[in-house]
PDB file of N, CA and C in Angstrom:
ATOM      1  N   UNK A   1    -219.459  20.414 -23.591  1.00  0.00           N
ATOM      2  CA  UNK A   1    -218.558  19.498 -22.910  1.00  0.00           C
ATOM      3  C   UNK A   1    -217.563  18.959 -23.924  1.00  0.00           C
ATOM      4  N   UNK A   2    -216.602  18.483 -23.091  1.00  0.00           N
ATOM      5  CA  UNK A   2    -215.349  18.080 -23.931  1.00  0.00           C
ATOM      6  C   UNK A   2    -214.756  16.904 -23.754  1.00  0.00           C
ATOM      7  N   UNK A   3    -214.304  16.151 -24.517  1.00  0.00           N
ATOM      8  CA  UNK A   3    -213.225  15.036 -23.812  1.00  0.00           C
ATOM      9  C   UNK A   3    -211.974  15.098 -23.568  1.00  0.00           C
ATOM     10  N   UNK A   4    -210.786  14.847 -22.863  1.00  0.00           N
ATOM     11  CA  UNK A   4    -209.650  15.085 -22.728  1.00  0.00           C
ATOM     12  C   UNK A   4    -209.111  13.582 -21.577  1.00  0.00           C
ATOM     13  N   UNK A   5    -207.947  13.742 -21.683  1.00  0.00           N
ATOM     14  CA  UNK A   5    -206.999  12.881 -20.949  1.00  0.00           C
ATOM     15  C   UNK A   5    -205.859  13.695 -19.680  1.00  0.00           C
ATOM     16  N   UNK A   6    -206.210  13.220 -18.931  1.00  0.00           N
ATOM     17  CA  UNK A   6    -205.696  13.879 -17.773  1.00  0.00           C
ATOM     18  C   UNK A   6    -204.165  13.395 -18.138  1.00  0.00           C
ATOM     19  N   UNK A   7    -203.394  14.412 -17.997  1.00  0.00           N
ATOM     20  CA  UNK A   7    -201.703  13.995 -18.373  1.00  0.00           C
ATOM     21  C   UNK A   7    -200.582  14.480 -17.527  1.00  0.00           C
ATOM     22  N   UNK A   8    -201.301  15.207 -16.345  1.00  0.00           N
ATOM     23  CA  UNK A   8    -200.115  16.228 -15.113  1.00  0.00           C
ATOM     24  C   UNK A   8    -201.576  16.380 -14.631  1.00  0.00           C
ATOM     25  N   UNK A   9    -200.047  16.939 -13.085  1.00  0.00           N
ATOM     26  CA  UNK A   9    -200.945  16.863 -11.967  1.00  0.00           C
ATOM     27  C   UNK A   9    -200.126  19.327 -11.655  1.00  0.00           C
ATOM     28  N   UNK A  10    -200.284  20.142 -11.716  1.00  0.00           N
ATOM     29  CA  UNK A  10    -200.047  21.266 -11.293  1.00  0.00           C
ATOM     30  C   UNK A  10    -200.273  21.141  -9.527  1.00  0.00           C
ATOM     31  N   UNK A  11    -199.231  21.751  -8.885  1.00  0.00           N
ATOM     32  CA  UNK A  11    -199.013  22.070  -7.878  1.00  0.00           C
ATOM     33  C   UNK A  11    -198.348  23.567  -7.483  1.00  0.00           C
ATOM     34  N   UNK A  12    -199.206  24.190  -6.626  1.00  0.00           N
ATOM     35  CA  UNK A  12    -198.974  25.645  -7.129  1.00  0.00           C
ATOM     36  C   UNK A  12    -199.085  26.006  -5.395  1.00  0.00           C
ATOM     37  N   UNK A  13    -198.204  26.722  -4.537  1.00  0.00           N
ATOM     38  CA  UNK A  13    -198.222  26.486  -3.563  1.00  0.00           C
ATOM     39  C   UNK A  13    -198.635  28.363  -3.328  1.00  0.00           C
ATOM     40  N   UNK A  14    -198.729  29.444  -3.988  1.00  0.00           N
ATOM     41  CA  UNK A  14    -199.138  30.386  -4.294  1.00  0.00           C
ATOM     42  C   UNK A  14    -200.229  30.372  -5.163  1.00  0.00           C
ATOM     43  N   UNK A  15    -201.629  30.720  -4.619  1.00  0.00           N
ATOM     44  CA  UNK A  15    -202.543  30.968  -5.790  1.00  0.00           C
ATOM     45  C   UNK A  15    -203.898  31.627  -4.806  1.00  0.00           C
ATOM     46  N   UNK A  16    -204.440  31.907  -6.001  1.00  0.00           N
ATOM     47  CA  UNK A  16    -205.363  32.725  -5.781  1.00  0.00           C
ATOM     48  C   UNK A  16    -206.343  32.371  -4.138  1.00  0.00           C
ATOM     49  N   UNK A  17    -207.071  33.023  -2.941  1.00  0.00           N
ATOM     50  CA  UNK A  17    -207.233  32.440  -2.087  1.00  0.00           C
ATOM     51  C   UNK A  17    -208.165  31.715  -1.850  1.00  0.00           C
ATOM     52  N   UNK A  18    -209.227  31.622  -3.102  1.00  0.00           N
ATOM     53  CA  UNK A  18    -210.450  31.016  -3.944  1.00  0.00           C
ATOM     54  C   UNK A  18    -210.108  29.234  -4.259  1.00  0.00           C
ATOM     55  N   UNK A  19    -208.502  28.994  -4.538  1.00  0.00           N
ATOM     56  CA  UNK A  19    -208.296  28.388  -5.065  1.00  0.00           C
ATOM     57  C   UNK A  19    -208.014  27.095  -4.291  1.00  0.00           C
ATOM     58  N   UNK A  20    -207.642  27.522  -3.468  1.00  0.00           N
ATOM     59  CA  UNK A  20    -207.045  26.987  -2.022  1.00  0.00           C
ATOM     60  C   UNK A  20    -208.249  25.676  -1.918  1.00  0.00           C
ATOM     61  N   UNK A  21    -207.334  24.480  -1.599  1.00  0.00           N
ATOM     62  CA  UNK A  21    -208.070  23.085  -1.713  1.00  0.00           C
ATOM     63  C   UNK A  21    -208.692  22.583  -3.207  1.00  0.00           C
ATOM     64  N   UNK A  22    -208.088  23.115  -4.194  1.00  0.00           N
ATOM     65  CA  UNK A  22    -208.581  22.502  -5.028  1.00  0.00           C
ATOM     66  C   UNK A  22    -207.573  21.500  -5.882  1.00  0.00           C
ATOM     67  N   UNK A  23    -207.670  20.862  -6.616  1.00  0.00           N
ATOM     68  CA  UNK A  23    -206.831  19.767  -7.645  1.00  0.00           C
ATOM     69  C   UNK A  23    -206.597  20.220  -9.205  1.00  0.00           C
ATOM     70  N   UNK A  24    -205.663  20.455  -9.443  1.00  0.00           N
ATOM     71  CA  UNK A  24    -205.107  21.317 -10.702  1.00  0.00           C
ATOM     72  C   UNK A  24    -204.650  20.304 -11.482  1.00  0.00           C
ATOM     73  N   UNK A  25    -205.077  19.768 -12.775  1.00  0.00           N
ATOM     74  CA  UNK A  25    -204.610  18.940 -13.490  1.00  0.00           C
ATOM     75  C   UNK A  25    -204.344  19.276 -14.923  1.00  0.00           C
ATOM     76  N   UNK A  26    -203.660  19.154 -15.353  1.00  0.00           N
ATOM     77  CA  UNK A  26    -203.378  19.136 -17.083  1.00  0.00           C
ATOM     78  C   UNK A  26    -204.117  18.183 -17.409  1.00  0.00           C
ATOM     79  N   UNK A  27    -205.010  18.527 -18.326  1.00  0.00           N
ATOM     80  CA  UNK A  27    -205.728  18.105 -19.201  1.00  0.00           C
ATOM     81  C   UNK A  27    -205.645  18.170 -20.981  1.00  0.00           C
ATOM     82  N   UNK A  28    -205.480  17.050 -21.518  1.00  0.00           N
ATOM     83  CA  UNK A  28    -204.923  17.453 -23.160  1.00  0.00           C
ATOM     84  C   UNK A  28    -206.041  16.855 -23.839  1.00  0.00           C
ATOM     85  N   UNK A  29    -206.680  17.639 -24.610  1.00  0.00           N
ATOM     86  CA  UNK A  29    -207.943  17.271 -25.449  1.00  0.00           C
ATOM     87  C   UNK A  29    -207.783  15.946 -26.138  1.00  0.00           C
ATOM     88  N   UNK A  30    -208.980  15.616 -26.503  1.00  0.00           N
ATOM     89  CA  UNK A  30    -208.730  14.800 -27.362  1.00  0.00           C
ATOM     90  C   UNK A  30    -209.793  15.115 -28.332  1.00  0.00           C
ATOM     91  N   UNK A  31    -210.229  14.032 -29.503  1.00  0.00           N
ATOM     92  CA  UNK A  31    -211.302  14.104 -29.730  1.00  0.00           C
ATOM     93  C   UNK A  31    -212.208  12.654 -30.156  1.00  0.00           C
ATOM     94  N   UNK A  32    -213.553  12.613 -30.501  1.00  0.00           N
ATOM     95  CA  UNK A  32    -214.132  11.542 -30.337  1.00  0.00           C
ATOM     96  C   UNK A  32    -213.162  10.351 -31.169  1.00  0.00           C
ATOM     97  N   UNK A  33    -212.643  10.006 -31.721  1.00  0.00           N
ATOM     98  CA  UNK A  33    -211.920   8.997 -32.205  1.00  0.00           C
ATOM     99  C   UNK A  33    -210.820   8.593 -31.020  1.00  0.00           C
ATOM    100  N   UNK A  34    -210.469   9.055 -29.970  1.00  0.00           N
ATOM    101  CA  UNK A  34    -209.121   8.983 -29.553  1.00  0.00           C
ATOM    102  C   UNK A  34    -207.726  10.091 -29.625  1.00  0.00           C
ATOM    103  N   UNK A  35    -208.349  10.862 -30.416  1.00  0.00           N
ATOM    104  CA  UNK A  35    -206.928  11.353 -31.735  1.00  0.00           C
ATOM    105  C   UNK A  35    -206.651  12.850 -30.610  1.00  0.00           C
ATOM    106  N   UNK A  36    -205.124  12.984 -30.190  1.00  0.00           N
ATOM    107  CA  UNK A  36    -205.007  14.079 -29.362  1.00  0.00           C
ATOM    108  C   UNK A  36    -204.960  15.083 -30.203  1.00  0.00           C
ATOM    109  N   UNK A  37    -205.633  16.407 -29.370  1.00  0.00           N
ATOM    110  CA  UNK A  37    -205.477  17.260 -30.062  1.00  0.00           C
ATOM    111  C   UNK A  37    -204.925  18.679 -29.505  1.00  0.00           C
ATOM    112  N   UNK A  38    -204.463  19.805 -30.459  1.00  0.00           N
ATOM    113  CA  UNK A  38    -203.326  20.498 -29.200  1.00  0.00           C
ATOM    114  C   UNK A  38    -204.270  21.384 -28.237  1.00  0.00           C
ATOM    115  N   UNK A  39    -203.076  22.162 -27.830  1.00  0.00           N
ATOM    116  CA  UNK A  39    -203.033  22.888 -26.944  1.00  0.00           C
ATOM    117  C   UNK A  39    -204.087  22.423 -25.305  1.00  0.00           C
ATOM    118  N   UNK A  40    -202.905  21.541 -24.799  1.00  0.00           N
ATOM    119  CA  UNK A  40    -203.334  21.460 -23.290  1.00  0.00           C
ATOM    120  C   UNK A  40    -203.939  22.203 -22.234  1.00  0.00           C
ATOM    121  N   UNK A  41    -204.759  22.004 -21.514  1.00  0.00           N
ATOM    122  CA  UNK A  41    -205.397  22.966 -20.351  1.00  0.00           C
ATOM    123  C   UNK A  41    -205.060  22.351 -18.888  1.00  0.00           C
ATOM    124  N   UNK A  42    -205.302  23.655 -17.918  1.00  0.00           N
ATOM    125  CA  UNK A  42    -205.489  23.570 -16.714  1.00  0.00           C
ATOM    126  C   UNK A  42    -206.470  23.419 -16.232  1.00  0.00           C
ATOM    127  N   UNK A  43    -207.306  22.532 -15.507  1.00  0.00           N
ATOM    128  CA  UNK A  43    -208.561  22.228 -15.312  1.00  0.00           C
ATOM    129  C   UNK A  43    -208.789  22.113 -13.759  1.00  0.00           C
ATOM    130  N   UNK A  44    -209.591  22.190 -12.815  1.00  0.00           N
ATOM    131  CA  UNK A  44    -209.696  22.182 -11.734  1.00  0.00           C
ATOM    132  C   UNK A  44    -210.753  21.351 -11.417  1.00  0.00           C
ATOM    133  N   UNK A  45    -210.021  19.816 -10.922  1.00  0.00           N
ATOM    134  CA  UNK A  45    -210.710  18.574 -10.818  1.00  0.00           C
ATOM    135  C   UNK A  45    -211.734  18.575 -10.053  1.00  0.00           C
ATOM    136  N   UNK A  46    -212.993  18.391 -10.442  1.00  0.00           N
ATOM    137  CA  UNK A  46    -214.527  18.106  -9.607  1.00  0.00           C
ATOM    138  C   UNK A  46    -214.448  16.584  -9.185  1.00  0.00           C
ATOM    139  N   UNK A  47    -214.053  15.826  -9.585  1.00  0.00           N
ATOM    140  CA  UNK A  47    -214.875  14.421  -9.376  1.00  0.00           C
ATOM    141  C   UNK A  47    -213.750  13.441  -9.518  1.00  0.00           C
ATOM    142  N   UNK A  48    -211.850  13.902  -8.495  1.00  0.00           N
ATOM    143  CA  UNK A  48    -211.203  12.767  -8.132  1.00  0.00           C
ATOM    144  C   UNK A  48    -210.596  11.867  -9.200  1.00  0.00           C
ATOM    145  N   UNK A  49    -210.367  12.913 -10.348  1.00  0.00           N
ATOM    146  CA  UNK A  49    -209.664  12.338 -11.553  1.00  0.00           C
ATOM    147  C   UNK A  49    -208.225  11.773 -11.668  1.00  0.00           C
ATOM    148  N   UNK A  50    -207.530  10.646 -12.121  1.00  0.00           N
ATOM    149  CA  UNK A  50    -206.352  10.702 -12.064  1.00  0.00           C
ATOM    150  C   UNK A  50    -205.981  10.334 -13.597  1.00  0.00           C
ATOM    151  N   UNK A  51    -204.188  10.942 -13.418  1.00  0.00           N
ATOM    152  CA  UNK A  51    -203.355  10.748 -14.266  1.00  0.00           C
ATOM    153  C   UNK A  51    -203.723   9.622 -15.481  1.00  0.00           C
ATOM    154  N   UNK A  52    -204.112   9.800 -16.948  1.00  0.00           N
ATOM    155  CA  UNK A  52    -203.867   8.402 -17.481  1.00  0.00           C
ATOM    156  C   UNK A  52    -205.429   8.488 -17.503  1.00  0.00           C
ATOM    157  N   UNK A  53    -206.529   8.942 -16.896  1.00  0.00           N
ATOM    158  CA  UNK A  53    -208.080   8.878 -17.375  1.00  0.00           C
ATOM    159  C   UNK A  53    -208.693   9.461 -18.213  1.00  0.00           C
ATOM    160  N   UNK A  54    -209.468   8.964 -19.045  1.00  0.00           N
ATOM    161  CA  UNK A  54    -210.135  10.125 -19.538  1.00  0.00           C
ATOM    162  C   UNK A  54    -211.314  10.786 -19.123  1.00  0.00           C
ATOM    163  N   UNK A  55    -211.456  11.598 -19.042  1.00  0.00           N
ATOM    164  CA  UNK A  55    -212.442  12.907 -18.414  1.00  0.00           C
ATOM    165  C   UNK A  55    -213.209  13.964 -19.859  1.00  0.00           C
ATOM    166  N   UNK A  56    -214.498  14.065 -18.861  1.00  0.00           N
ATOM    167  CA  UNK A  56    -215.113  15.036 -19.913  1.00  0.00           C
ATOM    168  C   UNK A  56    -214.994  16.433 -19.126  1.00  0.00           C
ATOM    169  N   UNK A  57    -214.913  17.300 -19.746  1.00  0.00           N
ATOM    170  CA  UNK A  57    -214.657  18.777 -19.207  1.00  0.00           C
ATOM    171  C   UNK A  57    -215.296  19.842 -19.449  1.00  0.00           C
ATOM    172  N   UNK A  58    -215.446  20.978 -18.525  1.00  0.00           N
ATOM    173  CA  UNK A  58    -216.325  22.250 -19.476  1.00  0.00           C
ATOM    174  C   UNK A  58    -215.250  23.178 -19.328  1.00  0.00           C
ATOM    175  N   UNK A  59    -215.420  24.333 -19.999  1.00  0.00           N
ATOM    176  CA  UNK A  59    -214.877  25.545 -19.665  1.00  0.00           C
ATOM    177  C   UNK A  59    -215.796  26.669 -19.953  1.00  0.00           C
ATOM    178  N   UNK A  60    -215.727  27.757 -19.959  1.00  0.00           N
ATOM    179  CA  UNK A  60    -215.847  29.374 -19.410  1.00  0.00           C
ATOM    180  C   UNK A  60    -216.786  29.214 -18.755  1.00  0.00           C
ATOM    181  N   UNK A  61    -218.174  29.465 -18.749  1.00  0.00           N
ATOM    182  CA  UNK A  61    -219.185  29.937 -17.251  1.00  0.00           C
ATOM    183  C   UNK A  61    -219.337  29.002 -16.885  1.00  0.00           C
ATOM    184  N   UNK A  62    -219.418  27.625 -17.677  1.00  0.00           N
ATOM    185  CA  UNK A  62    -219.831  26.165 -17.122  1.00  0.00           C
ATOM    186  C   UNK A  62    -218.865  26.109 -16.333  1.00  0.00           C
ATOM    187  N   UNK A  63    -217.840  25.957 -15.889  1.00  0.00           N
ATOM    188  CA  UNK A  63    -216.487  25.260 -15.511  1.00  0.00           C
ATOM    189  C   UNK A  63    -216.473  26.296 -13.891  1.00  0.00           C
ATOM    190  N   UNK A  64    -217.083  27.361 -13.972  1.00  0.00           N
ATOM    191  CA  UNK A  64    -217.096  28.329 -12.824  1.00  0.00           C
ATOM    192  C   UNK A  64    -218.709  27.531 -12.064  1.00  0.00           C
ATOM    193  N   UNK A  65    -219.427  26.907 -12.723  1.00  0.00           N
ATOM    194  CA  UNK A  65    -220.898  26.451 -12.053  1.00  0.00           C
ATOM    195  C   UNK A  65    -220.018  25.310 -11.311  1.00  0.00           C
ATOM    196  N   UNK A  66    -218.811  24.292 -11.684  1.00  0.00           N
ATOM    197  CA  UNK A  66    -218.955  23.185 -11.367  1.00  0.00           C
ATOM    198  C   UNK A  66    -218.346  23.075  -9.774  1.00  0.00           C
ATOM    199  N   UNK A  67    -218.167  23.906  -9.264  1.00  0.00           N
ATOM    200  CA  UNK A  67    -217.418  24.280  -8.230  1.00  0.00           C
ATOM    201  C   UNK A  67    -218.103  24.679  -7.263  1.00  0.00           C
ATOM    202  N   UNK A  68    -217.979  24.344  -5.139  1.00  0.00           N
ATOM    203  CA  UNK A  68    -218.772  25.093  -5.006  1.00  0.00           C
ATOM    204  C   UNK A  68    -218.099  26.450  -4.587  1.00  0.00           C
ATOM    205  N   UNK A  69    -217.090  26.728  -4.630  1.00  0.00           N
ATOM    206  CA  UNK A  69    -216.755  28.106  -4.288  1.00  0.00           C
ATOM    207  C   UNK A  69    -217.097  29.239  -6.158  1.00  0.00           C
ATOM    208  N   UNK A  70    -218.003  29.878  -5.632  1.00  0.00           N
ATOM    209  CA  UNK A  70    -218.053  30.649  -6.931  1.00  0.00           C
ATOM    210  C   UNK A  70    -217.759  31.634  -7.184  1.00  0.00           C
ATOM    211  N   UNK A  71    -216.302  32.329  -6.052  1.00  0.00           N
ATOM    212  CA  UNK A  71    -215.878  33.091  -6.496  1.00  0.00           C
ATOM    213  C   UNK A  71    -214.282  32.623  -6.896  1.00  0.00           C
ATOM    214  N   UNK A  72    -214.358  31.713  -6.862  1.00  0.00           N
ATOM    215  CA  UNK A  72    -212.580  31.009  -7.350  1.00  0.00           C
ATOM    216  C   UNK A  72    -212.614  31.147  -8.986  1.00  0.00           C
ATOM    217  N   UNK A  73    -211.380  31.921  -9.398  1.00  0.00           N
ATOM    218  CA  UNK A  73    -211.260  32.517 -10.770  1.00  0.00           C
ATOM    219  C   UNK A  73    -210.957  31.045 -11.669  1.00  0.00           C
ATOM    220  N   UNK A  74    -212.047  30.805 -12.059  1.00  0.00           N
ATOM    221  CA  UNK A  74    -211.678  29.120 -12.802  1.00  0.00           C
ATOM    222  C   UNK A  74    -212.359  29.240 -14.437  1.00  0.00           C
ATOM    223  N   UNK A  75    -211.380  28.862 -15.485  1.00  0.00           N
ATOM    224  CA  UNK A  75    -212.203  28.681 -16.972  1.00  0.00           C
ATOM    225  C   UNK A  75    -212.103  27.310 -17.198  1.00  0.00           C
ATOM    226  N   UNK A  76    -211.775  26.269 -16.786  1.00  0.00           N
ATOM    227  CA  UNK A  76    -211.625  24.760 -16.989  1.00  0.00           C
ATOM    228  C   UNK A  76    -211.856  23.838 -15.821  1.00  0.00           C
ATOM    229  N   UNK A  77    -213.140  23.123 -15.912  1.00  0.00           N
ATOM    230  CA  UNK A  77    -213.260  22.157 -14.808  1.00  0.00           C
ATOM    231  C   UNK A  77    -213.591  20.650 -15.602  1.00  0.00           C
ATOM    232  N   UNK A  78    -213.403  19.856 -14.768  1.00  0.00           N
ATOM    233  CA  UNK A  78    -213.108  18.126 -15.051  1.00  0.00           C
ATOM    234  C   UNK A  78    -214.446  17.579 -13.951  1.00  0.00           C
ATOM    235  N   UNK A  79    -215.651  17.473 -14.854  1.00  0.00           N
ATOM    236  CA  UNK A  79    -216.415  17.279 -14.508  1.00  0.00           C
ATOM    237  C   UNK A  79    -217.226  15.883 -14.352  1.00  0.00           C
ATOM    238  N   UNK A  80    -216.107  14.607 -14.794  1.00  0.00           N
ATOM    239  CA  UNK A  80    -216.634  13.501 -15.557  1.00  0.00           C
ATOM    240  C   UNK A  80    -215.415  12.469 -15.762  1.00  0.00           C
ATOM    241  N   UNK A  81    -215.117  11.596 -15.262  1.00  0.00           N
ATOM    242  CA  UNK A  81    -214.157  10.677 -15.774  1.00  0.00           C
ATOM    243  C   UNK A  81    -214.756   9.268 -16.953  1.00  0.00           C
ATOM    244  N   UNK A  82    -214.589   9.183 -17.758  1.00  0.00           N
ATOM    245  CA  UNK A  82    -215.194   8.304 -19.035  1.00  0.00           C
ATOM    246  C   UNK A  82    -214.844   6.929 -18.807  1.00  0.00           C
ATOM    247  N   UNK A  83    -215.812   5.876 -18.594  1.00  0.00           N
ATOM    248  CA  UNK A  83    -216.295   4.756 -18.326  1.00  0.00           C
ATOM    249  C   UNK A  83    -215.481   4.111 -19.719  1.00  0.00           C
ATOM    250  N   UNK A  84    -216.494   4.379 -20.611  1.00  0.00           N
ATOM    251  CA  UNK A  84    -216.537   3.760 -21.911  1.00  0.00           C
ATOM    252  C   UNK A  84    -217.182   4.743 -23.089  1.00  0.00           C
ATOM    253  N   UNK A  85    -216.939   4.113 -24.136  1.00  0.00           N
ATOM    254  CA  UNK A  85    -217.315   5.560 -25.080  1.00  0.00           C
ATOM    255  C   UNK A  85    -217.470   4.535 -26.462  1.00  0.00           C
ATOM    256  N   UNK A  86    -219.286   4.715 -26.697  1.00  0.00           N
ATOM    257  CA  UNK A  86    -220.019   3.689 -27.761  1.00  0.00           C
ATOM    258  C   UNK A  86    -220.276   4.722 -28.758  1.00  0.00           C
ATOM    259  N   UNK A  87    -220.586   4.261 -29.893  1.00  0.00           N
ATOM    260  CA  UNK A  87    -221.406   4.758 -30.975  1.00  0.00           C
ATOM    261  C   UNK A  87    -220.615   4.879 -32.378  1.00  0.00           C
ATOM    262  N   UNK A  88    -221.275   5.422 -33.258  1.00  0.00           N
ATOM    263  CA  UNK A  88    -220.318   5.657 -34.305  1.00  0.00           C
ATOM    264  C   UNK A  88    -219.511   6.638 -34.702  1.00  0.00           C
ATOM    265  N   UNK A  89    -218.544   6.900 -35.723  1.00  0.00           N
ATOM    266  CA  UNK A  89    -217.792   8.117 -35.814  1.00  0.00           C
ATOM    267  C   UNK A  89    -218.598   8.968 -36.436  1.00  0.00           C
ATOM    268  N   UNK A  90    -217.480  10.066 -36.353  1.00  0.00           N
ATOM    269  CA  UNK A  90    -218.446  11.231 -37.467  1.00  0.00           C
ATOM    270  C   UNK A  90    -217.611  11.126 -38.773  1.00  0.00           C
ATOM    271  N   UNK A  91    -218.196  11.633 -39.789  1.00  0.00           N
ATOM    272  CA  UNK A  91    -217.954  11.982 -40.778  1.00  0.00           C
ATOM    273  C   UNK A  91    -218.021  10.442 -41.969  1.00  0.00           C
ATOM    274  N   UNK A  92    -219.024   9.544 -40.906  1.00  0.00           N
ATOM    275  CA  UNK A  92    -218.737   7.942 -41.914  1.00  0.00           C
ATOM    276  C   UNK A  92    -219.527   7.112 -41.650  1.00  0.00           C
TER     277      UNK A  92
END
């Protein structure tokens, strides 16, 4: 699992027919400190995420479990929107 910040919403009025009813969001990593990190994903929202939250995420076979259609071609799902986030850092 991952953390990320939901930052776009994708609207795709052509797509796969698997895909149909689902919520397409840009998702941009982060990591445990806060600190963004690159390369953004497409994620296919489980659990009613919005813009501006942070979310925990899976991708490759996990991200295809979180769904119930299991034949919809999916490598990124948003499985988790983040409450709060305790403990200490790494490396200190």
């Amino acid at each position: 699992m991952q953390m990320g910040i939901v930052v776009g919403r994708i609207t795709a009025t052509r797509k796969d027919e698997n895909l149909v009813g689902t919520k397409l969001l840009i998702t941009q990593p982060i990591g445990l400190d806060g600190q963004v990190l690159p390369n953004p994903i497409i994620a296919v929202d489980t659990v009613g995420a919005g813009i501006g939250e942070r979310v925990i995420y899976v991708t490759g076979s996990m991200a295809s479990r979180a769904i119930r259609n299991k034949d919809a071609p999916i490598d990124a799902a948003i499985i988790g929107i983040i409450d709060s986030l305790e403990g200490t850092t790494l490396g200190g």
